[in-house]
N, C-alpha and C. Protein backbone atom coordinates (compact mmCIF):
# COMPACT_ATOMS: atom_id res chain seq x y z
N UNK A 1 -5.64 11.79 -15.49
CA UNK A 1 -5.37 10.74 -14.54
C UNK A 1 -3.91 10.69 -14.14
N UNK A 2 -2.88 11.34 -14.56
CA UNK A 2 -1.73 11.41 -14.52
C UNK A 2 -1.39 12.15 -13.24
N UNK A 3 -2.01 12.80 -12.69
CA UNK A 3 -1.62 13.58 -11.59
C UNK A 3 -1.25 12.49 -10.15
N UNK A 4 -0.64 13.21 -9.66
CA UNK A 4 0.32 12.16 -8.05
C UNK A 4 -0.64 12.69 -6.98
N UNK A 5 -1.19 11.58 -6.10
CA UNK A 5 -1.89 11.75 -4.99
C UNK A 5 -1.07 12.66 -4.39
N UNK A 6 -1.55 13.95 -3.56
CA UNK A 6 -0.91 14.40 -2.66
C UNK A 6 -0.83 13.26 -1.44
N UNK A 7 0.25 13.18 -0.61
CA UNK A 7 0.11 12.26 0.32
C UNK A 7 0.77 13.33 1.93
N UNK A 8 -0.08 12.86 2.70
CA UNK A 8 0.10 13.60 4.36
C UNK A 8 0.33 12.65 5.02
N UNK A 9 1.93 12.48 5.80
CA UNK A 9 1.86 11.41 6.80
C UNK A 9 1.52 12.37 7.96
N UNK A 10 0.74 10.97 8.87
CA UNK A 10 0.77 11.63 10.17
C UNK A 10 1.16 10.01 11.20
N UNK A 11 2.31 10.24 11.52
CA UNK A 11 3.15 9.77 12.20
C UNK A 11 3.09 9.54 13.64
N UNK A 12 1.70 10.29 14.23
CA UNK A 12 1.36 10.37 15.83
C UNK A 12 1.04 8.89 16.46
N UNK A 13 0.37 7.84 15.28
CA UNK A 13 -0.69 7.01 15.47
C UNK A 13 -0.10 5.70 15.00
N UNK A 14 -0.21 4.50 15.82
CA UNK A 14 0.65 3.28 15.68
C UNK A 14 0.52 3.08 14.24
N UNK A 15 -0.66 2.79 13.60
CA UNK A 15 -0.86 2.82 12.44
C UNK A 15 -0.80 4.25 11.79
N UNK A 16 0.38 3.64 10.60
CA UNK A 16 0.97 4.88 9.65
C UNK A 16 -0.43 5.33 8.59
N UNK A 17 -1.10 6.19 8.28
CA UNK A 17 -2.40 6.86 7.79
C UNK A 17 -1.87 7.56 6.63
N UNK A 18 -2.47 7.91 5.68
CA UNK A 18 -1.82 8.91 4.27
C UNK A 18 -3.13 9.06 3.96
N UNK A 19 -3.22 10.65 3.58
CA UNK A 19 -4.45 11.02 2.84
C UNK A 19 -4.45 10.49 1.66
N UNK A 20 -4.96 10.39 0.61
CA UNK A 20 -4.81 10.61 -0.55
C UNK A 20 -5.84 11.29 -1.27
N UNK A 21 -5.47 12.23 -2.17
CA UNK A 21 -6.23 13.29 -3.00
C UNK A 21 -6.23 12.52 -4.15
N UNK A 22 -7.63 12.21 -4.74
CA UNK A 22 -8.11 11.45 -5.60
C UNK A 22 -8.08 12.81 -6.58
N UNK A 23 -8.54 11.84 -8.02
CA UNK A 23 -8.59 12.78 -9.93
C UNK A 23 -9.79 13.47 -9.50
N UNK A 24 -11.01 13.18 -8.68
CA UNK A 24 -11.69 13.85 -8.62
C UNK A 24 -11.95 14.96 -7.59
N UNK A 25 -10.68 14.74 -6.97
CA UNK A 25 -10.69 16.09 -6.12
C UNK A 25 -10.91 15.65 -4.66
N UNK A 26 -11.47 14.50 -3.95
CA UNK A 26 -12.22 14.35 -3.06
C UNK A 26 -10.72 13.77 -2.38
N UNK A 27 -10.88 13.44 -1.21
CA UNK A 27 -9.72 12.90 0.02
C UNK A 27 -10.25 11.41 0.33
N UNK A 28 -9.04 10.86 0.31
CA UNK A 28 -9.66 8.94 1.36
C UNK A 28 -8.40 8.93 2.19
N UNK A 29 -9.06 8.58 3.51
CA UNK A 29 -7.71 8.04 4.53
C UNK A 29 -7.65 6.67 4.31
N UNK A 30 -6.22 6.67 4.05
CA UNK A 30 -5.63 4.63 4.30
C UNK A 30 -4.87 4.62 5.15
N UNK A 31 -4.85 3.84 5.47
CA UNK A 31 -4.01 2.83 6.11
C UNK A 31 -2.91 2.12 5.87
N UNK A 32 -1.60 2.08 6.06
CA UNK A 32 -0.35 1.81 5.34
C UNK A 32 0.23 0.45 5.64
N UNK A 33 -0.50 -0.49 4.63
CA UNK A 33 -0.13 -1.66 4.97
C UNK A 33 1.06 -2.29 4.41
N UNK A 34 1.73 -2.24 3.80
CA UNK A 34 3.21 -2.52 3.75
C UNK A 34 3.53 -1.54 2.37
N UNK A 35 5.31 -1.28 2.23
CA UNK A 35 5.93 -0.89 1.20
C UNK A 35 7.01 -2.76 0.58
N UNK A 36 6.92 -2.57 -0.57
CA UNK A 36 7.42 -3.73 -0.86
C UNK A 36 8.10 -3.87 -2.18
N UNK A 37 9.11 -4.40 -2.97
CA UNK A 37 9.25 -4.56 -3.69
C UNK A 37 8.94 -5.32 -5.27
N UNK A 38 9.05 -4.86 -6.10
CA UNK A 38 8.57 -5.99 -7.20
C UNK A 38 8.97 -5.27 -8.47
N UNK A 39 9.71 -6.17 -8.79
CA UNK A 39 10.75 -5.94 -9.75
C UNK A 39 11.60 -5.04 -9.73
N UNK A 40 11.52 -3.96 -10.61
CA UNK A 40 13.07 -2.98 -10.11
C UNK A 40 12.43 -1.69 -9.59
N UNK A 41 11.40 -1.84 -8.67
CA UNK A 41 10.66 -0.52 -8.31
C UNK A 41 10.07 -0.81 -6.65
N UNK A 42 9.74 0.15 -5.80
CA UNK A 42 9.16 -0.61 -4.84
C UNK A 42 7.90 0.62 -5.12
N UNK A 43 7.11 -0.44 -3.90
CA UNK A 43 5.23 -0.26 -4.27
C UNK A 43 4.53 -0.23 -2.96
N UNK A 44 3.55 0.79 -2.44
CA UNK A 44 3.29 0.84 -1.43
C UNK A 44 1.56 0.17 -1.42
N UNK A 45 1.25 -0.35 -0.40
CA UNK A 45 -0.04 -0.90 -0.60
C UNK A 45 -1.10 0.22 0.39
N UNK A 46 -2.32 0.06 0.27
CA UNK A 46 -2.70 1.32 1.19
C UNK A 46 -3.96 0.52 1.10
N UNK A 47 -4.71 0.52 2.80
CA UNK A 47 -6.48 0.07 2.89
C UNK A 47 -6.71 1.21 3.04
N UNK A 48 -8.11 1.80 2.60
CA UNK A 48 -8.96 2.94 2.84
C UNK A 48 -9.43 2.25 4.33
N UNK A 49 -9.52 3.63 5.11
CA UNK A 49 -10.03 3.52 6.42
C UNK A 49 -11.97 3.26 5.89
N UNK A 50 -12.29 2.09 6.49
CA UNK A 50 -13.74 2.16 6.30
C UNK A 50 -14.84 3.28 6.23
N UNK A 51 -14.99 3.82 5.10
CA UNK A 51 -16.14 4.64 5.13
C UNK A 51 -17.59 3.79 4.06
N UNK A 52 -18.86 4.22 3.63
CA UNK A 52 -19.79 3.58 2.59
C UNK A 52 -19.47 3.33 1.31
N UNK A 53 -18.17 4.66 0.96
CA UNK A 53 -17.37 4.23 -0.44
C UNK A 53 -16.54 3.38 -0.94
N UNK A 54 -16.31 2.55 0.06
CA UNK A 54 -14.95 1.84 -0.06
C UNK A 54 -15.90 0.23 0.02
N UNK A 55 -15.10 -0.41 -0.92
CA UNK A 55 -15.23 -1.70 -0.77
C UNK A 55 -14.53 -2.43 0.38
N UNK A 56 -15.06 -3.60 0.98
CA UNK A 56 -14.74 -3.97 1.99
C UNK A 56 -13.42 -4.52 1.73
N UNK A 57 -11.79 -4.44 1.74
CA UNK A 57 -10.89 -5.24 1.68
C UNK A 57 -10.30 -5.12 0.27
N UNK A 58 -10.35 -3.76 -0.10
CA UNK A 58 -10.36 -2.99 -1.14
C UNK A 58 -8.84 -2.30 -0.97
N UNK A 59 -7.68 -2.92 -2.10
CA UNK A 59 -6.67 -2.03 -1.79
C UNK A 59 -5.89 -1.41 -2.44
N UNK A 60 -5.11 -0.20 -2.39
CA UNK A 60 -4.51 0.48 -3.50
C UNK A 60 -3.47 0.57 -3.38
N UNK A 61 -2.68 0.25 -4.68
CA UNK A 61 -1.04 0.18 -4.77
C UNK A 61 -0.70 1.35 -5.60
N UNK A 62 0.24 1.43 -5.08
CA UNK A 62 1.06 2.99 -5.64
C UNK A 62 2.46 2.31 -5.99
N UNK A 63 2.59 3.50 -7.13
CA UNK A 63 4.53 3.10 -7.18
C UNK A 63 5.10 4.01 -5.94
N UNK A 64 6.23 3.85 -5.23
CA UNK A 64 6.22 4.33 -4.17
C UNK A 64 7.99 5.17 -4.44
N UNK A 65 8.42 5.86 -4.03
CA UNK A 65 9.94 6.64 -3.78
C UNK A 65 9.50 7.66 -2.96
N UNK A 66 10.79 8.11 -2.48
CA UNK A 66 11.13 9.14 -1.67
C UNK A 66 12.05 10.63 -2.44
N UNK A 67 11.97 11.46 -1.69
CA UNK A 67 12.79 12.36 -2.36
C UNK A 67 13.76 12.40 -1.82
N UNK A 68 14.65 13.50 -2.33
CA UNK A 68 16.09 13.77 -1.42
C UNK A 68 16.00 13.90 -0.11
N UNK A 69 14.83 14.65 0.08
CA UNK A 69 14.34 14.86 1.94
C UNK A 69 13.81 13.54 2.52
N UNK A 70 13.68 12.97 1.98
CA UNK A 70 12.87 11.48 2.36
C UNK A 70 10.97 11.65 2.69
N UNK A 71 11.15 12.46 1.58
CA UNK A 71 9.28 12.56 1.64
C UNK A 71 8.84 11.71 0.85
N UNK A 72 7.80 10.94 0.98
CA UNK A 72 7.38 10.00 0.12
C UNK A 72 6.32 10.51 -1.22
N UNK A 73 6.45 9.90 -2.39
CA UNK A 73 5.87 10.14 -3.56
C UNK A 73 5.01 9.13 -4.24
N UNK A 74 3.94 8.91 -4.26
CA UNK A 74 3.09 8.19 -5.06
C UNK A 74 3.24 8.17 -5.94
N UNK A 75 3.05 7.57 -7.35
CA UNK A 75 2.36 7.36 -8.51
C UNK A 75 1.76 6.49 -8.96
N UNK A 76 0.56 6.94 -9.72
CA UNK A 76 -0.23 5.75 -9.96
C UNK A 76 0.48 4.60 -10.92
N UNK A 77 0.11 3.19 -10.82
CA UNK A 77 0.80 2.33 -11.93
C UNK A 77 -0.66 2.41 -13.42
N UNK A 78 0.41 2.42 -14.11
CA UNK A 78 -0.55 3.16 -15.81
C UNK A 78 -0.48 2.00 -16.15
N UNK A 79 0.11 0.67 -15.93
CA UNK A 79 0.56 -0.16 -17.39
C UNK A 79 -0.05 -1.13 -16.69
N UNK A 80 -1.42 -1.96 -17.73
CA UNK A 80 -1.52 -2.83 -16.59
C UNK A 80 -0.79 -4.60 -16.44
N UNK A 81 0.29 -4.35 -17.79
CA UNK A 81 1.26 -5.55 -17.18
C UNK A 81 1.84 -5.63 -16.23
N UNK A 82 2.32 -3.96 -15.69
CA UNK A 82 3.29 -3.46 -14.27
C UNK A 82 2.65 -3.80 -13.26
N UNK A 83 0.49 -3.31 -13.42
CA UNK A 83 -0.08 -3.62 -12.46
C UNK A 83 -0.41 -5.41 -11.93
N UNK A 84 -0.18 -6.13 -13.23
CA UNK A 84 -0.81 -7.57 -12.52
C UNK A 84 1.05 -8.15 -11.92
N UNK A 85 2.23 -7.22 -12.43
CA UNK A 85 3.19 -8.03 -11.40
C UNK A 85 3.09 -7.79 -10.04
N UNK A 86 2.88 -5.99 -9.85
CA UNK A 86 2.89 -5.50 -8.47
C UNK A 86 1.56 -6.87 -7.45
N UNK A 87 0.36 -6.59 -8.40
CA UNK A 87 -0.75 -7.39 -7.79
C UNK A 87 -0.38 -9.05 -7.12
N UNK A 88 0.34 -9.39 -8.27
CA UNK A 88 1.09 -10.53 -7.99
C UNK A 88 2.20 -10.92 -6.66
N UNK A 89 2.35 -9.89 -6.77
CA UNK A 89 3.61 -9.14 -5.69
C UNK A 89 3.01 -9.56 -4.06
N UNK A 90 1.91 -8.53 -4.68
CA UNK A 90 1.72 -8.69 -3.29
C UNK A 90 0.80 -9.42 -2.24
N UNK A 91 0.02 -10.34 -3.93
CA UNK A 91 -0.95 -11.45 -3.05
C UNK A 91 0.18 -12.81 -2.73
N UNK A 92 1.22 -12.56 -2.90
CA UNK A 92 2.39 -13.63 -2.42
C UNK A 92 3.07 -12.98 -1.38
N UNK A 93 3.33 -12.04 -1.26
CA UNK A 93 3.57 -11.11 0.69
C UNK A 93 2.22 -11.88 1.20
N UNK A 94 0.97 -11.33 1.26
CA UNK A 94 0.12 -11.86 1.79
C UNK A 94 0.39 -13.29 2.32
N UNK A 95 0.29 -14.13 1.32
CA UNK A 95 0.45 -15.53 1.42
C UNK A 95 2.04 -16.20 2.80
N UNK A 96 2.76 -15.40 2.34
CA UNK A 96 4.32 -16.00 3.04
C UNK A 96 3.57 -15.13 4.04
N UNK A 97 3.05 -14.03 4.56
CA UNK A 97 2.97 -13.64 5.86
C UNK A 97 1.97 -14.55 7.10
N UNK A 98 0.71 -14.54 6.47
CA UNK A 98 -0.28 -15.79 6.70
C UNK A 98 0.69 -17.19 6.98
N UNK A 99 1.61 -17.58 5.97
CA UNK A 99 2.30 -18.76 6.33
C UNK A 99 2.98 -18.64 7.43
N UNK A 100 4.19 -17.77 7.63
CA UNK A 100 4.92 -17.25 8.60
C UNK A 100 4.09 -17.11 10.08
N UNK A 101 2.91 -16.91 10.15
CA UNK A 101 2.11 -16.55 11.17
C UNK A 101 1.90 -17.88 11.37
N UNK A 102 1.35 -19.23 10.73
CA UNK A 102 1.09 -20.24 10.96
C UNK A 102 2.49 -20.94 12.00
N UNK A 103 2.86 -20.99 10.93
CA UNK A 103 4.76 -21.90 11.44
C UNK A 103 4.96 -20.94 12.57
N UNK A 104 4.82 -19.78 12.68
CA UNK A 104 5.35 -18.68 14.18
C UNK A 104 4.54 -19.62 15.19
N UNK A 105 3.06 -20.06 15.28
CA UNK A 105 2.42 -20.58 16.03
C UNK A 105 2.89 -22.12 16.21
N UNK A 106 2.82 -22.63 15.23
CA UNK A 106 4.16 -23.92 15.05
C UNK A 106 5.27 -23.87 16.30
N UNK A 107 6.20 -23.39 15.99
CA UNK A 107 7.73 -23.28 16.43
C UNK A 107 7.18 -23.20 18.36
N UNK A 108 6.27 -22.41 18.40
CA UNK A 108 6.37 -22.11 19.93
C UNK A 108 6.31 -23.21 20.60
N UNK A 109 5.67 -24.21 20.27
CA UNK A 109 5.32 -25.41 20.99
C UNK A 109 6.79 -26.32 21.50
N UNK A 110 7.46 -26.17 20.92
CA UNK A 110 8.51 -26.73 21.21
C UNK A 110 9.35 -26.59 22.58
């Protein structure tokens, strides 16, 4: 289970896409829904593009860096104290974004 998703950007398409090469060998396209921080690491979130395998609203976090070239690197999170902060992480992005969207609709009226 230790092995790093290969990851393929393709950069053509408003929405940023990454393959990822699963332990069992097989490919899922996501969807790159934010990179973000949490704690002293940042973490990329990813939706699988809808296929029958995927749960509906189903999402996967990666530890996220770049290399010297600025290619991006996955790894899976192993620990799952690391995993319920990242999780934590990022059902509170969620939340302030949803809020932010509210109050954005707010403010215009003025």
């Amino acid at each position: 289970m230790g092995e790093n998703p290969n990851v393929e950007q393709d950069m053509e398409q408003e929405e940023v896409t990454v393959t990822l090469t699963l332990d069992d060998g097989s490919q899922l396209e996501c969807v790159v829904l934010t990179i973000f921080d949490a704690g002293e690491r940042e973490y990329i979130a990813l939706l699988p593009v809808e296929s029958e395998d995927t749960e509906e609203g189903e999402v996967y976090l990666y530890r996220y860096s770049e290399d010297a070239e600025g290619n991006p690197n996955l790894e899976n999170i192993e620990d799952d104290e690391e995993y319920e902060i990242v999780s934590d992480a990022f059902d509170e992005l969620l939340d302030e974004q949803e809020y932010d969207e509210l109050a954005g609709d707010e403010e215009e009226e003025f």
